[in-house]
Protein backbone atom coordinates (compact mmCIF):
# COMPACT_ATOMS: atom_id res chain seq x y z
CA UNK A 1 117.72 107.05 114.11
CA UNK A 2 117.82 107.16 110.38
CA UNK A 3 117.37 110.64 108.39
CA UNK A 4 116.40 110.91 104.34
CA UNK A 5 118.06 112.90 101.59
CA UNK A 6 119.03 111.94 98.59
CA UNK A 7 119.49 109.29 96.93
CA UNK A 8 116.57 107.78 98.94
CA UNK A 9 113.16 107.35 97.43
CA UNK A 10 109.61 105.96 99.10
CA UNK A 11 108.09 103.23 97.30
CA UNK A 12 103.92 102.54 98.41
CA UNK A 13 102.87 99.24 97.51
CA UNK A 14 99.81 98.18 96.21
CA UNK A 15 97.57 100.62 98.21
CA UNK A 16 94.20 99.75 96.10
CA UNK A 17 90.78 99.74 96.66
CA UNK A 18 90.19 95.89 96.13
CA UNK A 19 93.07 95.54 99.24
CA UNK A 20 91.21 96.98 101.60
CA UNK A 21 88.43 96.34 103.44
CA UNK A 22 85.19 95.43 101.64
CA UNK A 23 87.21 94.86 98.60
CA UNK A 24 88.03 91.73 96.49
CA UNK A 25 91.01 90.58 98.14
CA UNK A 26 91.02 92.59 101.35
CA UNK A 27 94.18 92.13 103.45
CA UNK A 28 92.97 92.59 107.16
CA UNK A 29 93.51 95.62 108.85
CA UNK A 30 94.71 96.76 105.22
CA UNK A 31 93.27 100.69 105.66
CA UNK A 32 95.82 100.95 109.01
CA UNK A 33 98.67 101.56 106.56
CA UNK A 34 96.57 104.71 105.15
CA UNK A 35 97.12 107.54 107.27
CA UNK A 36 100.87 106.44 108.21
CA UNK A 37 102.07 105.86 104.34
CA UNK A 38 100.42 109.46 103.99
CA UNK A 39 102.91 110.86 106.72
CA UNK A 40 105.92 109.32 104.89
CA UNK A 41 104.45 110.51 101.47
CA UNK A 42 104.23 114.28 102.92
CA UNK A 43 107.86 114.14 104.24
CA UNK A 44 109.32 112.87 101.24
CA UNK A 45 107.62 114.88 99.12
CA UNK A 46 108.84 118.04 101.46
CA UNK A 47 112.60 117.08 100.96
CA UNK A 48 111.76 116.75 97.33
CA UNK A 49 112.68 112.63 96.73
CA UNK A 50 110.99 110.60 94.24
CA UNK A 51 108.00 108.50 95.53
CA UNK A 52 106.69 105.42 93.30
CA UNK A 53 103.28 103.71 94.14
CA UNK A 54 103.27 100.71 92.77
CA UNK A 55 99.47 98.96 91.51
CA UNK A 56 98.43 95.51 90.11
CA UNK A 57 96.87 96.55 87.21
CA UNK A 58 95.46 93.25 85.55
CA UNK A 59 93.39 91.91 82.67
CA UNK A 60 90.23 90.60 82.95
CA UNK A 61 91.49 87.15 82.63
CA UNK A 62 94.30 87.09 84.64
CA UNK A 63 96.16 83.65 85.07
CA UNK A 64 96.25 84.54 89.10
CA UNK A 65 92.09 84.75 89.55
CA UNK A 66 90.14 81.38 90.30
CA UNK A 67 88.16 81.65 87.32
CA UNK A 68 91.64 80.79 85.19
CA UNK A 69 92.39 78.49 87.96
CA UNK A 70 94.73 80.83 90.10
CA UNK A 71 94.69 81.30 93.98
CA UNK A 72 93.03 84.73 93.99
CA UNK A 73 89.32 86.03 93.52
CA UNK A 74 89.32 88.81 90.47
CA UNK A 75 90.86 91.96 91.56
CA UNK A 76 92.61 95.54 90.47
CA UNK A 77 91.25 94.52 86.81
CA UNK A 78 92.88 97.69 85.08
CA UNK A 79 90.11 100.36 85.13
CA UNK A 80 87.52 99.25 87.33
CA UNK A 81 86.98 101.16 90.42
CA UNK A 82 89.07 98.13 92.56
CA UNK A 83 92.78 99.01 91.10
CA UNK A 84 92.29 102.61 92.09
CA UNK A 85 94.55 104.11 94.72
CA UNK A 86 91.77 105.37 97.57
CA UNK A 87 91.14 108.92 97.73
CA UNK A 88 92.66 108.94 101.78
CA UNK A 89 96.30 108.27 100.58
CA UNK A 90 97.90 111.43 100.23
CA UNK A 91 99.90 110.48 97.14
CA UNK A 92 101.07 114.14 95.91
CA UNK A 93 100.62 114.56 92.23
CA UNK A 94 104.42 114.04 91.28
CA UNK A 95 104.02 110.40 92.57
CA UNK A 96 105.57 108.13 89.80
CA UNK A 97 102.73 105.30 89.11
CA UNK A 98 104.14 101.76 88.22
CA UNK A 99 101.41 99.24 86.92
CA UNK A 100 102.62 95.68 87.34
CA UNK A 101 100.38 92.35 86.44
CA UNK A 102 99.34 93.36 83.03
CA UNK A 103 100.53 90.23 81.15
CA UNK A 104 97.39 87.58 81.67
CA UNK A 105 99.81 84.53 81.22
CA UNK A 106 101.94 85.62 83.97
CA UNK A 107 101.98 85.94 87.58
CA UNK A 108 103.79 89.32 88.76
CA UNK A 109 104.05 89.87 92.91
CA UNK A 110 106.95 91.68 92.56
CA UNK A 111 107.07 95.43 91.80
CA UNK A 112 110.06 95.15 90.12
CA UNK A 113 108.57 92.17 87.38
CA UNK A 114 108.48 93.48 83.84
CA UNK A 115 108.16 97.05 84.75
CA UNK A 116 110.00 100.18 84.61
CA UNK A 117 110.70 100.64 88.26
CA UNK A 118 114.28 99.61 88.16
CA UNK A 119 115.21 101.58 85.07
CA UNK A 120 112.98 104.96 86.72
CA UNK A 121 115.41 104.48 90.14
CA UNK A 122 118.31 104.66 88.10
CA UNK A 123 117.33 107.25 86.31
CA UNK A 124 116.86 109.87 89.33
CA UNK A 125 119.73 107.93 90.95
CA UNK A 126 117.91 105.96 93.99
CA UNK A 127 120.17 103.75 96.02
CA UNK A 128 118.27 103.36 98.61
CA UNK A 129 114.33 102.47 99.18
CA UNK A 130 111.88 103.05 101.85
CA UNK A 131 109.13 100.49 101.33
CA UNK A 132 105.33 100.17 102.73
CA UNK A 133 102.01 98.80 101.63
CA UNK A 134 100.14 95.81 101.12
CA UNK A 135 100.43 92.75 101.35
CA UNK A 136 103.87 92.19 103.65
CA UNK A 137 103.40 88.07 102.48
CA UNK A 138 103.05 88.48 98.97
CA UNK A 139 103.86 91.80 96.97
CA UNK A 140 105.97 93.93 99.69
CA UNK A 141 108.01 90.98 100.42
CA UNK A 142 108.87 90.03 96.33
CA UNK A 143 109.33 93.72 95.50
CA UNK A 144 112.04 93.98 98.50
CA UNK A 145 113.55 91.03 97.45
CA UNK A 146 113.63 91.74 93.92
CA UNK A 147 115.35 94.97 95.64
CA UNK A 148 118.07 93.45 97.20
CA UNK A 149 119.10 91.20 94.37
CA UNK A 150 119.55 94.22 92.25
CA UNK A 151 121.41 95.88 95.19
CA UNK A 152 119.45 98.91 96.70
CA UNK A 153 118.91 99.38 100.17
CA UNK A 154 115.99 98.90 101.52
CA UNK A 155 114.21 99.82 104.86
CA UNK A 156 110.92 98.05 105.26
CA UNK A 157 108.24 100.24 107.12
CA UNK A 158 106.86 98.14 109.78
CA UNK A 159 104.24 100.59 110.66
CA UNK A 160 102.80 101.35 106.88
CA UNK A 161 102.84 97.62 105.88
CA UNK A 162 99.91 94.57 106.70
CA UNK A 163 99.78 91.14 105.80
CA UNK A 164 97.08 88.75 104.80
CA UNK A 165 98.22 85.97 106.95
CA UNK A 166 96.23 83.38 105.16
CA UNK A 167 98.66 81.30 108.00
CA UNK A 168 98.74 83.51 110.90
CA UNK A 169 102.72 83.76 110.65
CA UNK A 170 102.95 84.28 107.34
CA UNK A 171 103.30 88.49 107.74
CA UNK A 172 106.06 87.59 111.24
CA UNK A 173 107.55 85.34 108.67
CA UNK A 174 108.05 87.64 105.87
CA UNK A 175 109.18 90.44 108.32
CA UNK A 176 112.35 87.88 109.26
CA UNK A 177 112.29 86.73 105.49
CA UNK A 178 113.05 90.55 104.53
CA UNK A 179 115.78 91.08 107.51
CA UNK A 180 117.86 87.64 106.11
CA UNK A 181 117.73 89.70 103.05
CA UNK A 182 119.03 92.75 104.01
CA UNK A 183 116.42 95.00 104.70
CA UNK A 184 116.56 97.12 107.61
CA UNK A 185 113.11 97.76 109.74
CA UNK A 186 111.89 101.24 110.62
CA UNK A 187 109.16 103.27 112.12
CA UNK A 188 108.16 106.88 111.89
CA UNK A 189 109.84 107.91 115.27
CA UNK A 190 113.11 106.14 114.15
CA UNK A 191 113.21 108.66 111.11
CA UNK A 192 114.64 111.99 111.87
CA UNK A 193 113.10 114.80 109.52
């Protein structure tokens, strides 16, 4: 069993509209990490520890969509009703945003890439992180990465996170990926209140 206090923060990854289904880019089974990222929102947010949600926010002509000759369709263009966070995650209204993506030239999976996040954990002291979201493959997996190299803990929320799986192993793969790192896997009825 693991318990929170502080020192620990939750960081939601990339919960947006245009990840879900019927949007853009919709990981599968994407909405499933909804109502259980709300649960961990409402506990930390009762003990009083920081929670970041974390949000491609990108130009219209980002390097990343097709149409510049990237992998990805167009999606979470800053402002449009895609980047949003949907109305049925319970982020409370304390939640620190982090926009990441914004540069057009580069590429930014990682929540951690020419953002604020690290300097904001400092800040309130985080050593340790407690990460879900979308997608496991791509933006969980470089943010906990990113994580480790600059030395937090992390414990990866295997029932608030989804992959695409544009191979179906690609989300399995990531999970071990994560554990080689360092980070430590946890559901809600490992976490003691």
């Amino acid at each position: 069993m693991e318990s929170i206090g502080p020192g620990d923060a939750l960081l939601v990854v990339d919960v947006q509209y245009d990840f879900l289904p019927g949007g853009a880019l919709a990981v599968p089974d994407g909405a499933a990490v909804i109502p259980v990222l709300s649960r961990y929102c409402a506990l930390f947010h009762s003990k009083g520890l920081p929670i970041i949600a974390t949000r491609d926010w990108h130009p219209s002509n980002h390097c990343s969509f097709h149409e510049q000759g990237g992998s990805w369709p167009a999606h979470c263009i800053a402002q449009t009703p895609g980047a949003q966070f949907p109305e049925a995650l319970q982020l409370p209204p304390s939640t620190i945003v982090i926009s990441k993506g914004t540069d057009p030239e580069r590429e930014a999976y990682s929540g951690f890439q020419e953002t604020s996040l690290h300097q904001y954990l400092q800040s309130r002291g985080v050593t340790r992180l407690f990460v879900g979201g979308l997608a496991t493959d791509y933006c969980v997996l470089q943010t906990v990465r990113d994580a480790r190299l600059l030395g937090y803990g992390v414990w990866l929320l295997l029932d608030a996170v989804q992959a695409v799986n544009l191979h179906p192993e690609d989300g399995q793969k990531a999970e071990t990926d994560m554990s080689r790192l360092g980070a430590v896997p946890l559901r809600w009825e490992q976490l003691t209140a």
